[in-house]
Protein backbone atom coordinates (compact mmCIF):
# COMPACT_ATOMS: atom_id res chain seq x y z
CA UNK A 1 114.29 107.43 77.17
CA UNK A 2 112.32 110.52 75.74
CA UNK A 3 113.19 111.55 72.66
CA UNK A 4 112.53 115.76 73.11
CA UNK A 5 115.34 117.61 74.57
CA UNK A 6 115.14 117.41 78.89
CA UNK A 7 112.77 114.67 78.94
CA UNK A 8 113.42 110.85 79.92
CA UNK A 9 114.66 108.52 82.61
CA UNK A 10 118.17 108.31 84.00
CA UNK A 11 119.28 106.01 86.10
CA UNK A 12 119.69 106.66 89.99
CA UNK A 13 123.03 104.77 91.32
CA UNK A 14 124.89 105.02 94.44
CA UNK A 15 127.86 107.10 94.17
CA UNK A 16 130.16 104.80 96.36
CA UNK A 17 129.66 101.32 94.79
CA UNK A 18 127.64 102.40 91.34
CA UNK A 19 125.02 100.13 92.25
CA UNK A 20 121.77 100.98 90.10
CA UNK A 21 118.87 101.98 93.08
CA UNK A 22 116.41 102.92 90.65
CA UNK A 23 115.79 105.72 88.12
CA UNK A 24 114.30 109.27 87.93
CA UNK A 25 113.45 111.80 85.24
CA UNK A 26 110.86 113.77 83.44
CA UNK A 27 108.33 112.15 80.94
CA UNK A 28 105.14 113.81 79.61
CA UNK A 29 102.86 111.10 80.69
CA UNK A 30 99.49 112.78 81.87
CA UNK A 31 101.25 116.06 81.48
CA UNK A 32 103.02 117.94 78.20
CA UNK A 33 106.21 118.74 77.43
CA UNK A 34 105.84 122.11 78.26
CA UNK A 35 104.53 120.92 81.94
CA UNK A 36 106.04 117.63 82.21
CA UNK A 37 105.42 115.16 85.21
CA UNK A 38 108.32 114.05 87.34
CA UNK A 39 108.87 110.30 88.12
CA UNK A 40 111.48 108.03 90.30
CA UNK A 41 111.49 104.67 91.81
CA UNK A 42 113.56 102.34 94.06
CA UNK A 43 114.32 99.66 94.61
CA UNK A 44 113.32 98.36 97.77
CA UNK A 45 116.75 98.52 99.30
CA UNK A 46 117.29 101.74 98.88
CA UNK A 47 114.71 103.16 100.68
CA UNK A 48 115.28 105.83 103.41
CA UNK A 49 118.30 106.73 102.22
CA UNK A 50 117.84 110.08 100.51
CA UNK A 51 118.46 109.26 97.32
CA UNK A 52 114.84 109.80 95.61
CA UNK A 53 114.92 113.57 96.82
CA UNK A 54 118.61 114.02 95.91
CA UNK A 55 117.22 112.34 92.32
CA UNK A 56 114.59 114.79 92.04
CA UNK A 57 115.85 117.69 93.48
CA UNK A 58 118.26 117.73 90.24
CA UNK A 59 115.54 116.76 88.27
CA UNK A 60 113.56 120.21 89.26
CA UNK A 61 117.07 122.15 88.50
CA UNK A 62 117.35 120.32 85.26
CA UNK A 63 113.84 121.26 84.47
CA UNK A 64 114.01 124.85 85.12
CA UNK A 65 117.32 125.34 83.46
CA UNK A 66 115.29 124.01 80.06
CA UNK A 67 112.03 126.54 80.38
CA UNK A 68 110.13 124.52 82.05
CA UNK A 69 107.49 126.71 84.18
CA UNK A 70 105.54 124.11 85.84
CA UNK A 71 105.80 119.95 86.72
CA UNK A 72 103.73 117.95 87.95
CA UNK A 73 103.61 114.34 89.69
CA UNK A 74 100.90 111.55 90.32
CA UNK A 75 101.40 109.55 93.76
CA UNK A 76 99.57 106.70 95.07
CA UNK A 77 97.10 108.25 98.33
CA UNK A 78 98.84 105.26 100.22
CA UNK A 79 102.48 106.41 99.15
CA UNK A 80 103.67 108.56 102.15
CA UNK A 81 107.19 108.55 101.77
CA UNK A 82 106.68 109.97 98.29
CA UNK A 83 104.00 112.82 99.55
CA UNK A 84 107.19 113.50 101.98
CA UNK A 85 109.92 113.27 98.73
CA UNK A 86 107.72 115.94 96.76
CA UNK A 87 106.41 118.36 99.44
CA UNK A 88 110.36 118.73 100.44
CA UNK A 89 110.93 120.05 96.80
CA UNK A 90 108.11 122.75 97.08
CA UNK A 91 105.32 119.98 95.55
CA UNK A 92 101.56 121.29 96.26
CA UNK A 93 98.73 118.99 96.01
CA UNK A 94 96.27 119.92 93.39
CA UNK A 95 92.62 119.43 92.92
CA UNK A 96 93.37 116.91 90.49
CA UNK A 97 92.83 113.35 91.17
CA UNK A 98 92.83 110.14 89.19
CA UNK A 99 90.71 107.49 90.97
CA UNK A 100 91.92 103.82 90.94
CA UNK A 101 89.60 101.55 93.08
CA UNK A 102 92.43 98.63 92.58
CA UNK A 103 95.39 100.12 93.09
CA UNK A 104 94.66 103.41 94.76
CA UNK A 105 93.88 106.88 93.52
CA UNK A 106 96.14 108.97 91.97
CA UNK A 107 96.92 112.61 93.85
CA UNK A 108 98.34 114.96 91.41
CA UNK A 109 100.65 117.05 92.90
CA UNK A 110 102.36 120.08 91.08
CA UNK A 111 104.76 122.79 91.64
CA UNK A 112 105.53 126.22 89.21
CA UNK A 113 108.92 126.69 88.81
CA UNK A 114 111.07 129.94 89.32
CA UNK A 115 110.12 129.25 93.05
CA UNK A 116 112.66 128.18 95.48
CA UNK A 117 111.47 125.05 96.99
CA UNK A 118 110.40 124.63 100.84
């Protein structure tokens, strides 16, 4: 968990059963606090259901109701679904990219807040 006020990871869980799918938040990782980079993941299971853009669609709310002008997000160049998860909430791909020859490179993606998303 982060220790500065809207930062840190919550858990995601399914609303029916309370079954933990994974988790979602804001940490300042490659970013700041000021511009802080978004991050979720699933388990396997609970893929294609929704749940990581409900997860970061509150995320973005939470982030603007703190200040927050701008976030940002790193995703694997293989990671479609997660392209798809971010470009739904008004995510741009930057210039910015963090090459990995073993695991893939990074594609920063980013989006200013105060926007309404797509």
């Amino acid at each position: 968990m982060g220790t500065e006020p809207g930062l840190g990871l919550l858990p995601i869980e399914r609303r029916d059963t309370g079954e933990f799918v994974g988790y979602c938040g804001l940490t300042v990782g490659q970013g700041s606090f000021d511009e802080p980079e978004i991050a979720y993941e699933l388990a396997r299971r609970a893929h294609g259901h929704g749940y990581a853009t409900e997860a970061a669609r509150a995320v973005v709310e939470a982030a603007e109701a703190t200040g927050r002008r701008r976030l940002w997000a790193a995703v694997r160049e293989w990671n479609a679904p997660s392209f798809r998860v971010l470009e739904k909430l008004g995510f741009h791909r930057s210039e910015r990219v963090t090459h990995d020859p073993e695991r893939g490179d990074l594609i920063w993606m980013t989006r200013e807040l105060g926007q309404p998303s797509a």
